[in-house]
Protein backbone atom coordinates (compact mmCIF):
# COMPACT_ATOMS: atom_id res chain seq x y z
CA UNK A 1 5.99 -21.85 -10.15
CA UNK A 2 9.55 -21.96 -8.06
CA UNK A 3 11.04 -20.19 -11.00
CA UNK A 4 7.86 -17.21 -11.79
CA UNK A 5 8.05 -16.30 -7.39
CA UNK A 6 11.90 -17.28 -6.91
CA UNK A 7 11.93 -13.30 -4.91
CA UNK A 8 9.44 -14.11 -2.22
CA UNK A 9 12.31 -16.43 -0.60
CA UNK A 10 15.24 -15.67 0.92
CA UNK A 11 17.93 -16.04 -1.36
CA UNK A 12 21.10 -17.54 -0.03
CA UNK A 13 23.67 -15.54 1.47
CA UNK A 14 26.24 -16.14 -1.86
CA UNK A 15 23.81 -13.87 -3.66
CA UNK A 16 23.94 -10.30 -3.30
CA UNK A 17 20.51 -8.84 -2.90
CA UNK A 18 19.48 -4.98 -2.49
CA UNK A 19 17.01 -3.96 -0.28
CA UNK A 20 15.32 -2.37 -3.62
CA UNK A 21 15.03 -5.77 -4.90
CA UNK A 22 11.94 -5.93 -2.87
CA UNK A 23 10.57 -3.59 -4.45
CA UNK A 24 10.99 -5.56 -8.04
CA UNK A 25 7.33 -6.79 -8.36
CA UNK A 26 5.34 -3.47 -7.49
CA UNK A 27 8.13 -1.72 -10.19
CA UNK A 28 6.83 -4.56 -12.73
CA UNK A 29 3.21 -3.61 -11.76
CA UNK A 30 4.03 -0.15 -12.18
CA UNK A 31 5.83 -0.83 -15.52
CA UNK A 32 2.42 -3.12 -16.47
CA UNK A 33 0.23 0.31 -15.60
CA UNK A 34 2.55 2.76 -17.70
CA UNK A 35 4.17 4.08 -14.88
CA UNK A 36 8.13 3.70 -15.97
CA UNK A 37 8.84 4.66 -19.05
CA UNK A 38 11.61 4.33 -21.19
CA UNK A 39 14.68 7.39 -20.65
CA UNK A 40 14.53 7.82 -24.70
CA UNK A 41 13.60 6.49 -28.17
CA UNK A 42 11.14 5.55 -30.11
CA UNK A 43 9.37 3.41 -27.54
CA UNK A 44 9.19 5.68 -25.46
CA UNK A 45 6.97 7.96 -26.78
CA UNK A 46 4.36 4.31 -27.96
CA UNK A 47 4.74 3.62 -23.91
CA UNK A 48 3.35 7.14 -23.02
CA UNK A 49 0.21 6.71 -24.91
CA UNK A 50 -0.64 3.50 -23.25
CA UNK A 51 0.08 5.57 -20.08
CA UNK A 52 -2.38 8.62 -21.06
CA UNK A 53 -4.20 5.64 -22.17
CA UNK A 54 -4.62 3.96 -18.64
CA UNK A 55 -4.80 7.02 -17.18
CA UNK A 56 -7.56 8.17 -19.08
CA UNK A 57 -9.75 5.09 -18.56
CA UNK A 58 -8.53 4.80 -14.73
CA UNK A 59 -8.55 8.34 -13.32
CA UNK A 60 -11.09 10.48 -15.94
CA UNK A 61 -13.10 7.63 -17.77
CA UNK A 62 -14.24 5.62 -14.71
CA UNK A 63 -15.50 7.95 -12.10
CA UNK A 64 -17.57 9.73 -14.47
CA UNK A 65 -19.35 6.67 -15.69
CA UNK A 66 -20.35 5.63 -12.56
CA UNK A 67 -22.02 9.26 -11.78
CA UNK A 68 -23.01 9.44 -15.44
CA UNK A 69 -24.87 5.44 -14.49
CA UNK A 70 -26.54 6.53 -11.54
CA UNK A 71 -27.59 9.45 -13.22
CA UNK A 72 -29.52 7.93 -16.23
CA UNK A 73 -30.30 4.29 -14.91
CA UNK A 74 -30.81 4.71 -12.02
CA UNK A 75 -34.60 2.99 -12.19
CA UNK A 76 -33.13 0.26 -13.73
CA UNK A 77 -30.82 -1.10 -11.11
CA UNK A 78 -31.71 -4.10 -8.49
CA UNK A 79 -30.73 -3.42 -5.19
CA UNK A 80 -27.82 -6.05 -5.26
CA UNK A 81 -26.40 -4.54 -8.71
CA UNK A 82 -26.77 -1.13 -6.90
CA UNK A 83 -24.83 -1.84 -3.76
CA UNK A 84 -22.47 -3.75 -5.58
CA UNK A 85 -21.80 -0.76 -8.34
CA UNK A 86 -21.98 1.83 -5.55
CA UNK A 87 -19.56 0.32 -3.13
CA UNK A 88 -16.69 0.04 -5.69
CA UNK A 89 -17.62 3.57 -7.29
CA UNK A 90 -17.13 5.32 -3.52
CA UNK A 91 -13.62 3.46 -3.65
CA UNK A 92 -12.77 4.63 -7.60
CA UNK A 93 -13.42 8.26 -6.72
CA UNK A 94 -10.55 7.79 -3.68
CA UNK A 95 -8.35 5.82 -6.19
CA UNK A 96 -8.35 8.25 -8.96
CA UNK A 97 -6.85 10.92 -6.20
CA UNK A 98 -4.45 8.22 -4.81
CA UNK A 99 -3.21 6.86 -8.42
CA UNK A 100 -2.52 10.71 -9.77
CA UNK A 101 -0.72 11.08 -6.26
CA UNK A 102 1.35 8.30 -6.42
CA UNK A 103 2.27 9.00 -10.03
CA UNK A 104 2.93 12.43 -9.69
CA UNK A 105 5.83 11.79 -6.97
CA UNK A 106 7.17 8.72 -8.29
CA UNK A 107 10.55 10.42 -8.17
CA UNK A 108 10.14 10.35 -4.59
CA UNK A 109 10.37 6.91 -4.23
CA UNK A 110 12.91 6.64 -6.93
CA UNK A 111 15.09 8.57 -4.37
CA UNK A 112 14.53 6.53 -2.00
CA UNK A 113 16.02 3.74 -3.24
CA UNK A 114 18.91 5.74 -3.95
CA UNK A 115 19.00 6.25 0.16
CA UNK A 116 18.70 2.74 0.66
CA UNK A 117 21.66 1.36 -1.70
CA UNK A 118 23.24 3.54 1.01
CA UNK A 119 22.15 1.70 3.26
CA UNK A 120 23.00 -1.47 2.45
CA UNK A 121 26.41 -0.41 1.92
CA UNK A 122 27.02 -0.62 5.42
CA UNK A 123 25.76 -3.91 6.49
CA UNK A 124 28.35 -5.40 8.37
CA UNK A 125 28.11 -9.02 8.52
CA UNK A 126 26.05 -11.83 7.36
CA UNK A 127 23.85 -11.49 9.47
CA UNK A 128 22.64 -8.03 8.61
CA UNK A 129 22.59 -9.37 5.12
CA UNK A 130 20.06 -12.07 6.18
CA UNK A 131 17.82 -9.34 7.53
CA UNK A 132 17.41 -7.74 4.03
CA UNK A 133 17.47 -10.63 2.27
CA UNK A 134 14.04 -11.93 4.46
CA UNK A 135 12.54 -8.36 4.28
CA UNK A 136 13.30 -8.62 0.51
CA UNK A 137 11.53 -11.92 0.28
CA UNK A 138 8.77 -10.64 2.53
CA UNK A 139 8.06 -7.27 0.53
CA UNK A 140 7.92 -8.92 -2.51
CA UNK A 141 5.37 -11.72 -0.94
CA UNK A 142 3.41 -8.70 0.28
CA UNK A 143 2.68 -7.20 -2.57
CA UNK A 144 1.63 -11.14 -4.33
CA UNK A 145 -0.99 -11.66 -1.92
CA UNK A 146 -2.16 -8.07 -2.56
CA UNK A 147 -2.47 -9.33 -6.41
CA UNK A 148 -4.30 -12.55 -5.69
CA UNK A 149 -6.57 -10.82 -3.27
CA UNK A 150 -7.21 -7.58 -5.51
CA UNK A 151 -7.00 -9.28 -8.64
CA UNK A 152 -9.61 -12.25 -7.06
CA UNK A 153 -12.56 -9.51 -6.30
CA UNK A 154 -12.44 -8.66 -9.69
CA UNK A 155 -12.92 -11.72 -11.25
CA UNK A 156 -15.49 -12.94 -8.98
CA UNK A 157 -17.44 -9.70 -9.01
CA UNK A 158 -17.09 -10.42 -13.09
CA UNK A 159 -18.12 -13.96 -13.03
CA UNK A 160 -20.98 -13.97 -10.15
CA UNK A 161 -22.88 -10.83 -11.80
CA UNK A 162 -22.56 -11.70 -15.20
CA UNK A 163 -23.58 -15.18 -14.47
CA UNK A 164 -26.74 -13.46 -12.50
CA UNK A 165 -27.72 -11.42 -15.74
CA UNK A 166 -26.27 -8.37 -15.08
CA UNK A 167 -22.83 -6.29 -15.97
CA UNK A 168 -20.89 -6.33 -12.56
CA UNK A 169 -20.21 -2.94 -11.82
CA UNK A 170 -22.91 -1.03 -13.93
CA UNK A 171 -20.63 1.33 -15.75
CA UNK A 172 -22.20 3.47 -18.33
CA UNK A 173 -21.14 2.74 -21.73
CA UNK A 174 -23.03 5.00 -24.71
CA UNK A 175 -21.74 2.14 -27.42
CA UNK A 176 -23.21 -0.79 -25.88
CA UNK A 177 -26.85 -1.86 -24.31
CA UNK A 178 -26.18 -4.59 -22.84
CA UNK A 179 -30.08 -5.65 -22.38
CA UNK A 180 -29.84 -6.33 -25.97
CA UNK A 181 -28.83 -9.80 -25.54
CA UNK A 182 -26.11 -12.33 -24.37
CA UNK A 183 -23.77 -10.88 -26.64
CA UNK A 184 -24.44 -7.47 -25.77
CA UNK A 185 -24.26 -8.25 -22.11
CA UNK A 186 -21.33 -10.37 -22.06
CA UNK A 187 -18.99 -7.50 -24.62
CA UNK A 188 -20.06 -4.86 -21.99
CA UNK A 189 -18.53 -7.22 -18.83
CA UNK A 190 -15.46 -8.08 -20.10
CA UNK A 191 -14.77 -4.10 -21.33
CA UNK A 192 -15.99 -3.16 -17.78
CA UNK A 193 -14.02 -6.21 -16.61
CA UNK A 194 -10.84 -4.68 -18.59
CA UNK A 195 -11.35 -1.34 -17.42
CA UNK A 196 -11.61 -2.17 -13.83
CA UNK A 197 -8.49 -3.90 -13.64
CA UNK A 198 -6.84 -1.15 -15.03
CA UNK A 199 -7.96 0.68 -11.97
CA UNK A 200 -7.92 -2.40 -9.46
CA UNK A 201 -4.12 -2.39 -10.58
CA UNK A 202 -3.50 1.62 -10.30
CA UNK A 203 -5.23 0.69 -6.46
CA UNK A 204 -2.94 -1.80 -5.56
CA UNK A 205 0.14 0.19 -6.54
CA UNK A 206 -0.98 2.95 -4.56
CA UNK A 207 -2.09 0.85 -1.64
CA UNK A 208 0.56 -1.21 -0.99
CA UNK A 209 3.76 1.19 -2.15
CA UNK A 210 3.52 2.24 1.90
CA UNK A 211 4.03 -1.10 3.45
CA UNK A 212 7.04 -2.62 1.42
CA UNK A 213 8.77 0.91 2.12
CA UNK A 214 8.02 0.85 6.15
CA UNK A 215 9.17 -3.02 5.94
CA UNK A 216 12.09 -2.18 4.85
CA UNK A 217 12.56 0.82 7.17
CA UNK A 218 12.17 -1.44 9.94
CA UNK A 219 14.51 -3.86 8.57
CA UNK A 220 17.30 -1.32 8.25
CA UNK A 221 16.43 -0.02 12.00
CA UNK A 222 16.87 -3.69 13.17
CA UNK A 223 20.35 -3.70 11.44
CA UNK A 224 21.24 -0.40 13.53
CA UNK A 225 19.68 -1.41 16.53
CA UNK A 226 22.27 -4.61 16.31
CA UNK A 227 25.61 -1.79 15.35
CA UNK A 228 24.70 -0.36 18.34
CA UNK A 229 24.86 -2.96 20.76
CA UNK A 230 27.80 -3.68 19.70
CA UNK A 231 29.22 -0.44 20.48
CA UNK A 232 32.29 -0.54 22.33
CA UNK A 233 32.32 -4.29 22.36
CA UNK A 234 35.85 -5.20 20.55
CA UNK A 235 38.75 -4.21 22.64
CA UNK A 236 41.46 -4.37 20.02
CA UNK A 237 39.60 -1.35 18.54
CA UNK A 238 41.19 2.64 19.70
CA UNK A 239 38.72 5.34 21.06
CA UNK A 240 38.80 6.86 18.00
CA UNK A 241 37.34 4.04 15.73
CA UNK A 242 34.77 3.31 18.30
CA UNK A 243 33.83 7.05 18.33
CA UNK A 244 33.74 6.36 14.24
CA UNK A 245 31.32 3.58 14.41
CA UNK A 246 28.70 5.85 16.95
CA UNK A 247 28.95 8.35 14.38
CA UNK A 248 28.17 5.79 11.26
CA UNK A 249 25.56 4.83 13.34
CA UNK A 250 23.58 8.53 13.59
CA UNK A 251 24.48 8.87 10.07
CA UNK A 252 22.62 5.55 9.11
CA UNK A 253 20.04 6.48 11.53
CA UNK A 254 19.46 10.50 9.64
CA UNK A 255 19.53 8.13 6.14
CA UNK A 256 16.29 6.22 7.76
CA UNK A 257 14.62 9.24 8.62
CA UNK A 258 15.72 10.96 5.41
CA UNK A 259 13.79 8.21 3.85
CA UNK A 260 10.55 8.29 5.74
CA UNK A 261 10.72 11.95 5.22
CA UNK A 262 10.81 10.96 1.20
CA UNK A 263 7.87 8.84 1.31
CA UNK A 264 5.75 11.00 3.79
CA UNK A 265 4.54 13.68 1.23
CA UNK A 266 2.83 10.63 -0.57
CA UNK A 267 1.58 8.49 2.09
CA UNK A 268 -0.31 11.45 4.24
CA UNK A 269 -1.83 12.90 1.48
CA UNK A 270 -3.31 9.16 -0.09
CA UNK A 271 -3.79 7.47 3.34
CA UNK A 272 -5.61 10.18 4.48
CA UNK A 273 -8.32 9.56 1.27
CA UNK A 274 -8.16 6.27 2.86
CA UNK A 275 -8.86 6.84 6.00
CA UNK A 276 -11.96 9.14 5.02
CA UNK A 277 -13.76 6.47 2.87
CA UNK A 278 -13.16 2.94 4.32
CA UNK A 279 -15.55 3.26 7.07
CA UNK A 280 -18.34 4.72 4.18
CA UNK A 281 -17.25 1.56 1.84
CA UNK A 282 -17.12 -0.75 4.39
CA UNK A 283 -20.59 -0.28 5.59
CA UNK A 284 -21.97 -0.30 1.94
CA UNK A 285 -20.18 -3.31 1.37
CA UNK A 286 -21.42 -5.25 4.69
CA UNK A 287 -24.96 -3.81 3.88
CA UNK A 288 -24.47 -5.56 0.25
CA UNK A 289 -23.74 -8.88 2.09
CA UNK A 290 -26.69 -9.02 4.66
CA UNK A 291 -29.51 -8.09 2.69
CA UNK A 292 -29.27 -8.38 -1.38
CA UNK A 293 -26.23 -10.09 -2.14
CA UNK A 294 -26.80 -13.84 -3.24
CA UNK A 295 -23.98 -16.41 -2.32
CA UNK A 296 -22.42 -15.78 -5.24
CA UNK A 297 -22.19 -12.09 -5.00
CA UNK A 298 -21.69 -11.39 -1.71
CA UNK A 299 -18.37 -13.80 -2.19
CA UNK A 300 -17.16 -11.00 -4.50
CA UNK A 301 -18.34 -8.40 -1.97
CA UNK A 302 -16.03 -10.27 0.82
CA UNK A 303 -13.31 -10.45 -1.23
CA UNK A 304 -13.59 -6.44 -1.64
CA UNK A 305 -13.63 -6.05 1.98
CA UNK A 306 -10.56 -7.67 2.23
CA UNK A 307 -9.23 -5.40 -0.14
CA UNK A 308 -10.66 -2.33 1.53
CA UNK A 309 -8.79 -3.68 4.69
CA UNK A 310 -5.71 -4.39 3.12
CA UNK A 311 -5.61 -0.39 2.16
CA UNK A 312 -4.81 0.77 5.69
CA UNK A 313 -4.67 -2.09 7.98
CA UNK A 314 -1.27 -4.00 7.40
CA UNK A 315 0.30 0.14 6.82
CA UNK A 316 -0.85 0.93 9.97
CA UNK A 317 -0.27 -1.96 12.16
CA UNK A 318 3.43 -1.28 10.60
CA UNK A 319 3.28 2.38 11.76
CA UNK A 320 2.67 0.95 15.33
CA UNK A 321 5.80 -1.25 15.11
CA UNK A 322 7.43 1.35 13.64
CA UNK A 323 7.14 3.40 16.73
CA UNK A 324 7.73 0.46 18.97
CA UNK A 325 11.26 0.49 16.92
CA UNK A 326 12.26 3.47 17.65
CA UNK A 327 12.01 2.80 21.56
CA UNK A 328 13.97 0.06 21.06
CA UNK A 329 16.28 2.02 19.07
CA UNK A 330 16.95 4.68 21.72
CA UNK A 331 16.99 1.82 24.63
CA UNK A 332 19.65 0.15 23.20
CA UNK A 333 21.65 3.43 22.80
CA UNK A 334 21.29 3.71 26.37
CA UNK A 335 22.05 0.16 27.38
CA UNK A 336 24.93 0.29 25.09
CA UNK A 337 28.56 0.01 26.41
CA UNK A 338 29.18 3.43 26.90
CA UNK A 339 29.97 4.14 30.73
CA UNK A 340 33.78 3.97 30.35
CA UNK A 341 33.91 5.98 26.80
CA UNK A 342 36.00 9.43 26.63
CA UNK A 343 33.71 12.45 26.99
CA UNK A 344 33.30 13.44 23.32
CA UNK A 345 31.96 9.58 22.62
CA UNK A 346 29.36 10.60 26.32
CA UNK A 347 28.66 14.17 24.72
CA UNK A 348 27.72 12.45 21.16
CA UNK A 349 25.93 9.44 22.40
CA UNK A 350 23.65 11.95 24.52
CA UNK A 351 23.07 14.14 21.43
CA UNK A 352 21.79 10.80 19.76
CA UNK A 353 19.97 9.54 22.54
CA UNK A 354 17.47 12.68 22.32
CA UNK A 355 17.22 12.54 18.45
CA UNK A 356 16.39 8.60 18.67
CA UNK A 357 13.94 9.11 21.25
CA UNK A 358 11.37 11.00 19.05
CA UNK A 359 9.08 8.39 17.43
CA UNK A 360 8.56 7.84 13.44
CA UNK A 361 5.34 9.01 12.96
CA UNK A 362 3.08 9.62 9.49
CA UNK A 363 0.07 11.93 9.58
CA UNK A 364 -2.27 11.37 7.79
CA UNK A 365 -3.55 14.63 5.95
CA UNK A 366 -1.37 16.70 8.58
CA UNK A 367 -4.02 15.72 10.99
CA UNK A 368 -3.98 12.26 13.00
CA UNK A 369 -1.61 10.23 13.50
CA UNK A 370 -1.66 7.06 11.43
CA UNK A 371 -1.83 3.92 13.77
CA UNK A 372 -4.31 1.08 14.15
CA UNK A 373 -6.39 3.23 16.79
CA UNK A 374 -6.79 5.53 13.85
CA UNK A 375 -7.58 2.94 11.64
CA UNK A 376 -10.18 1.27 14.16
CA UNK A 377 -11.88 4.70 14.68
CA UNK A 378 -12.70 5.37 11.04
CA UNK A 379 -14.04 1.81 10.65
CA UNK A 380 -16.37 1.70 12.83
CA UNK A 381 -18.40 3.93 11.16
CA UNK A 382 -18.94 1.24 8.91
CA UNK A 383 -21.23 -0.64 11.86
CA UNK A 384 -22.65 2.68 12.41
CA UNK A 385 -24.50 2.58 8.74
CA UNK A 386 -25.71 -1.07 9.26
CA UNK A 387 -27.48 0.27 12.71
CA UNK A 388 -29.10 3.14 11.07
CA UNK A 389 -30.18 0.55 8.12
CA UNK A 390 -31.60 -1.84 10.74
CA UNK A 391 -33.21 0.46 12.67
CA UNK A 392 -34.90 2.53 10.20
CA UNK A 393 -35.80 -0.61 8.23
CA UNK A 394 -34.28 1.13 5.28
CA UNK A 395 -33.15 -2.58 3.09
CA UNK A 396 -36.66 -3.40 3.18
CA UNK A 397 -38.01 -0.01 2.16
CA UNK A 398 -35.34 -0.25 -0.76
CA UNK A 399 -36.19 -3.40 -2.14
């Protein structure tokens, strides 16, 4: 076990560790999905069919099974099969769009690891080093727990239906009736189990690809923020080197931005899908719990609420420190030793102070802002759907 998750701890100093390398495990998922393949050869072209293959099944196949389900079972379901098969099918719809998305501009983030080998080419000392390395370790322990947790739903959802007589997500299948028998029922779980992880993985990659970036960011801004106090600091060093290190420090401060400026064209566009279903899911999935989910099932149905929160929650919580950053960033310009400088170092360090001063922000869809407020408003909607249901007596009129 110490040797298969050796990258979510630090390694030791002697080592030399790139902030990409905490990206490794989300680049093996990725490889897993069909995401990265080879440059050339043979193999390369045997890789691409598994990735029109998982594609297929994952983005095409999935979402029309559901519909195609509902459409010609519909009679057939129980309520807690229903809920169960309608609360993931909401969230497959969003994760087709955000899988294609994140696919599509892969070479975005490719890029941006370009920008941060950059970056780590000017850490200074060991202790800068010891920032990436923990934000290396953390990024990579990230994106585990978003494995166990994904990855845990959909086994349990397997297990606790299938166990309860029915398939666990209801997807239609023309090749297989699984009211035929055990055998029947049990070959159409584990293909529906097999096809959903397919998808449950494509999810993950596309939900958590936003975090391990931002933690990263914020590692690199907590490297400047320490280069800038010590501005100024060693007096064996001319006016004209210190005037070189302020500039190294805008220029490593652009390379941040130029990275969040990478990333944004992906994360508005799938965050905002986000944002417009959790509060529909969420409310599903809490209406699944209270009223027609036995023990069994409804522990599946938790676990895919914690999924549905990890989506947004930890991205956006790091969007609010993100901000926070960047008035720490342009207070320690300020409080930097800078009173006794020549007037080109004043004239820069003014010109910086205004640039640092203006937040890092992501929009989601070009339209909010995204930031736990954000995140809070859209979920509440969720506790808006289990008032209507309670009020209108609607889980008793459905069962």
């Amino acid at each position: 076990m110490a040797l298969t998750f050796e990258l979510i701890r630090p390694a030791p100093l002697s080592q030399r560790v790139r902030s990409r390398d905490g990206l490794i495990y989300m680049y093996r998922g990725m490889w897993i999905i069909g995401w990265m393949p080879p440059e050339s050869g043979v193999w390369r072209y045997v890789y691409l069919t598994w990735t029109a293959a998982t594609l297929v099944f994952g983005v095409i196949y999935l979402p029309v099974a559901f519909l195609t389900s509902y459409v010609l079972e519909f009679s057939s379901f129980a309520p807690s099969a229903f809920f169960t098969s309608l609360q993931v099918a909401i969230n497959v719809y969003g994760s087709s769009f955000k899988s294609m998305i994140t696919y599509i501009f892969m070479w975005r983030l490719s890029k941006t690891e370009t920008l941060l080998d950059r970056l780590d080419e000017r850490l200074q000392s060991d202790e800068d080093r010891q920032k990436i390395h923990h934000v290396v370790a953390r990024s990579n322990y990230a994106f585990l727990i978003y494995t166990f947790i994904y990855n845990g739903f959909a086994i349990s959802t397997f297990l606790s239906m299938v166990l309860s007589g029915s398939p666990p997500w209801a997807i239609y299948n023309p090749f297989i009736d699984w009211r035929e028998g055990m055998l029947s029922l049990w070959a159409e779980s584990i293909f529906e189990y097999i096809v959903m992880s397919i998808v449950v993985l494509q999810d993950q990659l596309a939900d958590s690809y936003p975090l391990m970036y931002t933690l990263i960011f914020r590692a690199h801004l907590d490297v400047l923020k320490s280069h800038i106090r010590n501005l100024r600091m060693d007096p064996t060093k001319s006016e004209d080197e210190n005037y070189q290190e302020l500039v190294n420090c805008i220029m490593d401060h652009k390379l941040v931005l130029r990275c969040c400026n990478l990333v944004r064209p992906i994360i508005y566009r799938t965050i905002f899908v986000q944002f417009l279903l959790i509060g529909l899911v969420l409310g599903l999935t809490l209406l699944n719990i209270f009223f027609f989910s036995n023990f069994y099932q409804a522990v599946g149905s938790i676990l895919f609420v914690l999924t549905i929160l990890l989506q947004t929650f930890p991205f956006c919580y790091n969007c609010n420190l993100l901000i926070d950053d960047s008035d720490d960033l342009a207070n320690a310009v300020f409080q930097s030793n800078w009173t006794e400088a020549e007037p080109r170092y004043k004239r820069t360090l003014v010109t910086f102070i205004q640039h640092v001063q203006q937040p890092i922000v992501f929009i989601a869809g070009g339209i909010f802002p995204i930031s736990m407020n954000s995140n809070i408003s859209v979920a509440k909607f969720a506790f808006s759907i289990i008032t209507i249901v309670k009020q209108m007596n609607l889980a008793e009129k459905f069962q």
